[in-house]
Protein backbone atom coordinates (compact mmCIF):
# COMPACT_ATOMS: atom_id res chain seq x y z
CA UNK A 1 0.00 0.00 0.00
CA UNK A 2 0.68 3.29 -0.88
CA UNK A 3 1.08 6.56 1.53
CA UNK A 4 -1.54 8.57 2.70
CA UNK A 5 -0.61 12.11 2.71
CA UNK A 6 -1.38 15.46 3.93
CA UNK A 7 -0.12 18.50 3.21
CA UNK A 8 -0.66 22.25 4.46
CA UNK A 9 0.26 25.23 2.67
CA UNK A 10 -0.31 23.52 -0.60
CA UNK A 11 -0.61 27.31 -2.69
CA UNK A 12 2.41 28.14 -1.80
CA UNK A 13 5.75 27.31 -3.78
CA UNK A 14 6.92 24.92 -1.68
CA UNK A 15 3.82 23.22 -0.62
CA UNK A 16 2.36 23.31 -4.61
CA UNK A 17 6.12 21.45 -5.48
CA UNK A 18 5.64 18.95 -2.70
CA UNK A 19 2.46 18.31 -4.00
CA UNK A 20 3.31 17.80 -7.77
CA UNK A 21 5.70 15.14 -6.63
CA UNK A 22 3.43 13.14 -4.83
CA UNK A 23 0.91 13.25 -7.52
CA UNK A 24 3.20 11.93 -9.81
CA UNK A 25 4.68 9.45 -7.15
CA UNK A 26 3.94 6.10 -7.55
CA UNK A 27 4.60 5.37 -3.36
CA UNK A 28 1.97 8.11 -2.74
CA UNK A 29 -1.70 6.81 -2.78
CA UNK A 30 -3.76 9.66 -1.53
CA UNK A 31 -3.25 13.51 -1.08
CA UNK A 32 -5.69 15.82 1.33
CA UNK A 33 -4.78 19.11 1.23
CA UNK A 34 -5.84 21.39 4.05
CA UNK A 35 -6.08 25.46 2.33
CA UNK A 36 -8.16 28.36 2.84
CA UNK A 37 -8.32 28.88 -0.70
CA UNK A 38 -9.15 26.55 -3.90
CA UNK A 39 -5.84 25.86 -5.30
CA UNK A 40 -7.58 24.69 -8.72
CA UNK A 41 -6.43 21.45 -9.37
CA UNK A 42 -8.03 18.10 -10.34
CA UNK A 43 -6.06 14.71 -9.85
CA UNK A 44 -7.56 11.41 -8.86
CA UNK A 45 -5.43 11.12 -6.14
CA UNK A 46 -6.47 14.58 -4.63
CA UNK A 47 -9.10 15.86 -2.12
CA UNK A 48 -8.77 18.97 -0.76
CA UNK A 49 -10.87 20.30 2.28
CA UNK A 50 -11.08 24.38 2.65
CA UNK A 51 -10.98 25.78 6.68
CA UNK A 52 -10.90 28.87 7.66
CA UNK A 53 -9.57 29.34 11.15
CA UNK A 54 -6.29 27.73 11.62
CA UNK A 55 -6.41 28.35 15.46
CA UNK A 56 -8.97 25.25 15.45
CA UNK A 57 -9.13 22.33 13.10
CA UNK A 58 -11.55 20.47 15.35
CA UNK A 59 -14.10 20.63 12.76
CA UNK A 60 -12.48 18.75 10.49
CA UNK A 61 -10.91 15.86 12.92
CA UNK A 62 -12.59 13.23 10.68
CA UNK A 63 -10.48 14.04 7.87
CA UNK A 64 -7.41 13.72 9.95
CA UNK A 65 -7.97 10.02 10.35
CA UNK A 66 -5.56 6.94 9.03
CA UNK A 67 -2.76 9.18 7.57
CA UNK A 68 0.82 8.15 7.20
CA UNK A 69 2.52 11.35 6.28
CA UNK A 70 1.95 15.35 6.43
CA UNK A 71 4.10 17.13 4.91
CA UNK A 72 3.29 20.50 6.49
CA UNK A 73 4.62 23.35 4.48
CA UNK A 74 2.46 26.22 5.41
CA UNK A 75 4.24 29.64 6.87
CA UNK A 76 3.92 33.38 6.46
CA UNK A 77 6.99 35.99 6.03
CA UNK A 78 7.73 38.05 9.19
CA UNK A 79 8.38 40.68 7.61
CA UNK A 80 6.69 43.66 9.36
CA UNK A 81 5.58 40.98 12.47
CA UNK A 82 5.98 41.71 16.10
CA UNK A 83 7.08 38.24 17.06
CA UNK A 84 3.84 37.58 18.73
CA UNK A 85 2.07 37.42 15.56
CA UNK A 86 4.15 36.14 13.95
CA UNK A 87 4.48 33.44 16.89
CA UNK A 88 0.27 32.73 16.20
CA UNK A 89 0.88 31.99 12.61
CA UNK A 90 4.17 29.92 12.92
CA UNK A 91 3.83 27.92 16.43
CA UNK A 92 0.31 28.72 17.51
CA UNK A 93 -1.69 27.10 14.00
CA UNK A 94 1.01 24.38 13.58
CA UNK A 95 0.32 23.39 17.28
CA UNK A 96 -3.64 23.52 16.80
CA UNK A 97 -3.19 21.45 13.52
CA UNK A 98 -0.75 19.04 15.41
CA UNK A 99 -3.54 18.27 18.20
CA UNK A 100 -5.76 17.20 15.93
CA UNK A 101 -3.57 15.23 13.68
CA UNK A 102 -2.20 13.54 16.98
CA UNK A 103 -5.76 12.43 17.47
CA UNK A 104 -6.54 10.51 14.32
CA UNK A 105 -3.29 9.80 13.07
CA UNK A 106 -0.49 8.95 15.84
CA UNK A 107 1.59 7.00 13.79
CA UNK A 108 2.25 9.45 11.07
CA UNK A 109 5.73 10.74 9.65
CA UNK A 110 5.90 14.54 10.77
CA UNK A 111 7.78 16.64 8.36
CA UNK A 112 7.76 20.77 8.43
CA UNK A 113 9.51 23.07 6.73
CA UNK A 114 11.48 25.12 8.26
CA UNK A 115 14.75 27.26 7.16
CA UNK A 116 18.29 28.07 6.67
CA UNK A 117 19.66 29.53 10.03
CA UNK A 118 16.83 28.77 12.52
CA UNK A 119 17.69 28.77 16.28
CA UNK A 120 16.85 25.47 18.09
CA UNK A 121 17.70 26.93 21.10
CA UNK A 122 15.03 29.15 20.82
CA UNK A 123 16.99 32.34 22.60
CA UNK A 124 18.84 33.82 19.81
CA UNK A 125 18.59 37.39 18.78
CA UNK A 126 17.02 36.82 15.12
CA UNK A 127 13.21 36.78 16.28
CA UNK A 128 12.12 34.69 13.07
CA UNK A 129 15.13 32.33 13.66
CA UNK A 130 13.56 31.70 17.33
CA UNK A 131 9.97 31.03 16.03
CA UNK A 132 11.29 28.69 13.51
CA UNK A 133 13.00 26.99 16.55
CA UNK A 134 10.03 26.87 18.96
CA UNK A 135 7.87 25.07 15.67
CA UNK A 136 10.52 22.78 15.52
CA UNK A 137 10.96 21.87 18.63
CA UNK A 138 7.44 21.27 18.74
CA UNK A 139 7.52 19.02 15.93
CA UNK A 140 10.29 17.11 16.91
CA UNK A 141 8.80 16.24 20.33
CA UNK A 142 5.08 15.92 19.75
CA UNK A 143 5.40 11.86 20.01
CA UNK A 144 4.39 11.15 16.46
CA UNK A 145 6.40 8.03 14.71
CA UNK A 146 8.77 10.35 13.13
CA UNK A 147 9.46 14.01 12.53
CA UNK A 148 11.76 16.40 10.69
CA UNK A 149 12.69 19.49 9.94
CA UNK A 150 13.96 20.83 6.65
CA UNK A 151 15.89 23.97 6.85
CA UNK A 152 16.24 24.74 2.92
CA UNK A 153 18.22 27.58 1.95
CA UNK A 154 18.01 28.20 -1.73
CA UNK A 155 15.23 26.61 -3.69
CA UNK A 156 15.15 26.15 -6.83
CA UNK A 157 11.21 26.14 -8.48
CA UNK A 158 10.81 23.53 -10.82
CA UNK A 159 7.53 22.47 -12.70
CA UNK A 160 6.17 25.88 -12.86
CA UNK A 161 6.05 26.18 -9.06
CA UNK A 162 5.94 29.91 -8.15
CA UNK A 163 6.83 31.87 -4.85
CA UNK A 164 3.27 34.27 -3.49
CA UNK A 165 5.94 36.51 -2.72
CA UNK A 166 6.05 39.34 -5.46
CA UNK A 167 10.15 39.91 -5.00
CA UNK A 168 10.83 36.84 -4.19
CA UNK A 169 9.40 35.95 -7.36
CA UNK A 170 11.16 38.67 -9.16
CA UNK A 171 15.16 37.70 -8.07
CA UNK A 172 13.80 33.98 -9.52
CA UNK A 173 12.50 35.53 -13.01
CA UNK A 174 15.71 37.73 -13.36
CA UNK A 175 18.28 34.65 -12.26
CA UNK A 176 15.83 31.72 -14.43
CA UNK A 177 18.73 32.04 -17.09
CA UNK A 178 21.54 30.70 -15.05
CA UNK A 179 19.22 27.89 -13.57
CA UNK A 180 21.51 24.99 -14.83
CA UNK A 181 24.38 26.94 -13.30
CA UNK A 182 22.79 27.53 -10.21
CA UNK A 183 21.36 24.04 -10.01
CA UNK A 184 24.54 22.50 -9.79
CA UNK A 185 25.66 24.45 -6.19
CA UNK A 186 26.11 22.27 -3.40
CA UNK A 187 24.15 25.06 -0.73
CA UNK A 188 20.85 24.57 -3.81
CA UNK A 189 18.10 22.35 -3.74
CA UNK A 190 15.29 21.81 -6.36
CA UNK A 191 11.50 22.47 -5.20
CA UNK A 192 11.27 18.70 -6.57
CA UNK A 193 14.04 17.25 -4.60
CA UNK A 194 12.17 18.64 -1.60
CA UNK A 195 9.18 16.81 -2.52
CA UNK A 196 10.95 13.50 -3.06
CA UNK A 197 12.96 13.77 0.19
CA UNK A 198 9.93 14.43 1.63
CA UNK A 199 8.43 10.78 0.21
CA UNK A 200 11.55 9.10 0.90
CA UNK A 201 11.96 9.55 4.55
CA UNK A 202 8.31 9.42 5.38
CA UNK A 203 8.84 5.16 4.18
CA UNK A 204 12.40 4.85 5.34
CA UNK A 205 13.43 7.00 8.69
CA UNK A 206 16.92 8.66 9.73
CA UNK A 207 19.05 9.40 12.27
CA UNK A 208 18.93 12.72 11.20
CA UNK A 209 16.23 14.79 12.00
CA UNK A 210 17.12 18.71 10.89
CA UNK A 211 18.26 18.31 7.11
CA UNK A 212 19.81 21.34 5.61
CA UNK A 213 19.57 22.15 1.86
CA UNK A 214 22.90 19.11 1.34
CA UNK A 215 20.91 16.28 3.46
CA UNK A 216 17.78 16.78 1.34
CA UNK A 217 19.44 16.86 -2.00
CA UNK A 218 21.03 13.04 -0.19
CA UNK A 219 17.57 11.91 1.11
CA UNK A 220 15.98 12.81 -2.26
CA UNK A 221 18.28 10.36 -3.92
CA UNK A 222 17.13 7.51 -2.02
C-alpha cells in the first residue's frame, strides 16, 4: 500500500512542489490538502478540504484520520511581524493542527519546513530564527512516529512552481537564465528534490532529523 498524505500550505511554492511530486509518485496513494483557498487542481489522487480558522481544526478531525505522512509546508513571512504574531501563525496554528492530527493519526511521519539559520535553542537574537526553533521543537517532540525538519536555503522552483511573494518571485525571473548553473551548487536544492525527500523519509526513517539544503538533495536520492 501506498502513503496517505497530507499536506498544508499547498498554494504556496513549496507546498504546490511537494504536492506535484506526490501526484506523480507512484509510493503516494492519496493527497488531502488542508487550504483556505481553492488551489484549482483536479487529480484522482487529490481531495482537498477548505478551513478557515487555523487556530482550530476540530471541525475537520474526521479528515485527519488513518494518515501516514503530512508534509506541512504552510508559513507566512515576518516581515513587518511583532514576534507575537508572527508566533500565532508559525507555532500557535502548527500546534492547533498538530492536536488534531495527533488524534486521528499517531503513527504518522511529521515533516515541516522550516529554514536556513533557525535557532533550536530558541533564545537567539534573530526573532524569526527563534519562532522557527520553537515550531521545531514542537515538531520534533510531539510523540508522532517520526518528525523532521527541513531547513532549505536556496530553492530552486521547478515544474512551474511559483513563490506568493512578489520579490521573491522577481530575483527567480531575473536569475531563471543561469538555472543549470545555479542548479549545480552544493548550498541549492530543487522544489522537486524537496518533494521526493519528503516521500523518501516518510517510508524509510533517519538518524537525522534537521536536514539542511545538502541532506535533502542526499535523502531525495534515495
Amino acid at each position: 500500500m501506498g502513503l496517505k498524505v497530507v499536506i498544508t500550505g499547498a498554494t504556496g511554492m513549496v507546498g504546490k512542489a511537494v504536492l506535484l511530486e506526490c501526484l506523480e509518485s507512484a509510493e503516494v496513494d492519496s493527497v488531502l490538502l488542508i487550504n483556505r483557498s481553492p488551489i484549482g487542481l483536479q487529480h484522482a489522487k487529490l481531495r482537498e478540504v477548505l478551513h478557515r480558522d487555523f487556530s482550530d481544526f476540530s471541525a475537520i478531525e474526521a479528515e485527519l484520520q488513518g494518515l501516514d505522512a503530512c508534509f506541512y509546508c504552510m508559513g507566512v513571512s515576518a516581515f513587518r511581524k511583532s514576534e507575537a504574531e508572527y508566533a500565532r501563525f508559525t507555532v500557535d496554528y502548527t500546534q492547533a493542527f498538530l492536536a488534531i492530527l495527533k488524534k486521528g493519526s499517531p503513527q504518522s511521519v511529521v515533516i515541516y519546513v522550516s529554514g536556513s539559520g533557525t535557532d533550536s535553542s530558541e533564545k537567539g537574537r534573530v526573532m524569526w530564527a527563534r519562532v522557527k526553533g520553537r515550531t521545531e521543537n514542537l515538531i520534533l517532540n510531539a510523540g508522532f512516529k517520526d518528525a523532521y525538519a527541513f531547513r532549505p536555503g536556496f530553492i530552486l522552483p521547478q515544474k512551474g512552481v511559483r513563490s506568493k511573494t512578489r520579490l521573491y518571485q522577481f530575483f527567480y525571473d531575473v536569475l531563471r537564465p543561469f538555472y543549470p548553473l545555479i542548479k549545480r551548487l552544493p548550498s541549492v536544492v530543487t522544489s522537486s528534490e524537496v518533494g521526493r525527500a519528503m516521500i523518501r523519509l516518510a517510508q524509510q526513517p533517519q538518524t537525522l532529523k534537521h536536514l539542511e539544503n545538502k541532506d535533502i538533495r542526499q535523502a531525495a536520492k534515495g
